[in-house]
Protein backbone atom coordinates (compact mmCIF):
# COMPACT_ATOMS: atom_id res chain seq x y z
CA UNK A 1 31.52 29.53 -1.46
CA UNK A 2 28.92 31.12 0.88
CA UNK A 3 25.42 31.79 -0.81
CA UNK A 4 24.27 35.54 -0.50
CA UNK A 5 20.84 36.95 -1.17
CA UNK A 6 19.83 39.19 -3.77
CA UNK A 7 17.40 41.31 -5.20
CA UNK A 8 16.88 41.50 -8.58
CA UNK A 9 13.78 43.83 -10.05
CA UNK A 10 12.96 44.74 -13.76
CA UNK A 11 10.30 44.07 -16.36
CA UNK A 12 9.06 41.65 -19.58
CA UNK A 13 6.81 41.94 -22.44
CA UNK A 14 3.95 39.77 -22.86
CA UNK A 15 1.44 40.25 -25.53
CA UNK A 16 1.93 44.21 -25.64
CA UNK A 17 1.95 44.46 -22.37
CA UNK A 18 4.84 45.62 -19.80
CA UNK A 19 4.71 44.14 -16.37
CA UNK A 20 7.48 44.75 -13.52
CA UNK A 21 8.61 42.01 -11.52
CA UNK A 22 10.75 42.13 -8.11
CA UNK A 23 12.20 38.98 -7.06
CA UNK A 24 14.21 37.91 -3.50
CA UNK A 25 16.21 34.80 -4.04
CA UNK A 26 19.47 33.09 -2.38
CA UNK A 27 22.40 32.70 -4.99
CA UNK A 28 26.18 32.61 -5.06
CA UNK A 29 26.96 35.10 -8.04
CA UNK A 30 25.17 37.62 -10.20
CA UNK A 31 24.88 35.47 -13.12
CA UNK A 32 22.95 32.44 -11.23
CA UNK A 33 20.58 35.07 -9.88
CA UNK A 34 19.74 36.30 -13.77
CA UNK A 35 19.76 32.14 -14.93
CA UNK A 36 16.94 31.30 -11.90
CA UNK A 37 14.84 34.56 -13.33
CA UNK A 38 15.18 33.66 -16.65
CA UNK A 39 13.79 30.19 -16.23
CA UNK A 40 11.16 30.87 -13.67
CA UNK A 41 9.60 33.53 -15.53
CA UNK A 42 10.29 31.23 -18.78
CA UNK A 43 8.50 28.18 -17.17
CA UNK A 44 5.62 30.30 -15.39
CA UNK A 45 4.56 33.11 -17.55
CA UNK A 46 5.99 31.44 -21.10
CA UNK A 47 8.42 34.60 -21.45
CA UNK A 48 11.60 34.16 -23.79
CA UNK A 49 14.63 35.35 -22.90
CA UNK A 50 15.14 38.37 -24.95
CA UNK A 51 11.55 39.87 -23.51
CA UNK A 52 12.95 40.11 -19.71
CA UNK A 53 14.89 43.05 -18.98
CA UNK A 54 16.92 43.74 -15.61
CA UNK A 55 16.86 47.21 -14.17
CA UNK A 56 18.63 46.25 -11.22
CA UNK A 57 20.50 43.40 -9.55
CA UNK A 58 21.58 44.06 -5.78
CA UNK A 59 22.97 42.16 -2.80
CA UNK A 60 20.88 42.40 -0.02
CA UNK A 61 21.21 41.92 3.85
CA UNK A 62 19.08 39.66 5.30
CA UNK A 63 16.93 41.84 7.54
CA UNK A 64 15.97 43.85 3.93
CA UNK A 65 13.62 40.97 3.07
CA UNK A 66 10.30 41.25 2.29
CA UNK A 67 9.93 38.02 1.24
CA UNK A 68 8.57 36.17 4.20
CA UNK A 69 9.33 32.52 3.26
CA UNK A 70 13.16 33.52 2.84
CA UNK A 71 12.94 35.33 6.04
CA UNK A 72 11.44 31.79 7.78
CA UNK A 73 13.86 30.33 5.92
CA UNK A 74 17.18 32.01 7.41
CA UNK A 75 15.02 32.68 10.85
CA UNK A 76 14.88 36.42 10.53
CA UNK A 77 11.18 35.77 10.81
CA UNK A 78 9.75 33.52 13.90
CA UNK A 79 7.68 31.49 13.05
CA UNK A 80 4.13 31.21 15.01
């Protein structure tokens, strides 16, 4: 199974407070995309599960990053 990149963007409560988050990431399916969000946000900003909400979850070619590691990383970006 190939990997394909996606973008996933939507937003989590913390302490009364709404914050939007847009994250670039390589995964096989939809559902591994939602599992690396869940514990990176989790592990990082101490968010539970049921506080992240996805607006959107899209696959992504790979000259639509803006990410620029995972541009180095697939050489859409030279490196200088």
């Amino acid at each position: 199974m190939e990997s394909k990149i996606w973008r996933a963007t939507g937003e989590y409560d913390k302490k009364n407070k709404t914050f939007v988050f847009t994250k670039e990431l390589i995964a096989d399916k939809e559902s591994h995309v939602k599992e690396k969000i869940y514990s990176d946000l989790g592990s990082r900003h101490r968010v539970k599960r049921r506080e992240i909400r996805f607006e959107k979850i899209e696959e992504i070619e790979p000259d639509e990053l803006t990410d620029l590691d995972l541009r180095r990383l697939l050489g859409v970006e030279a490196e200088f």
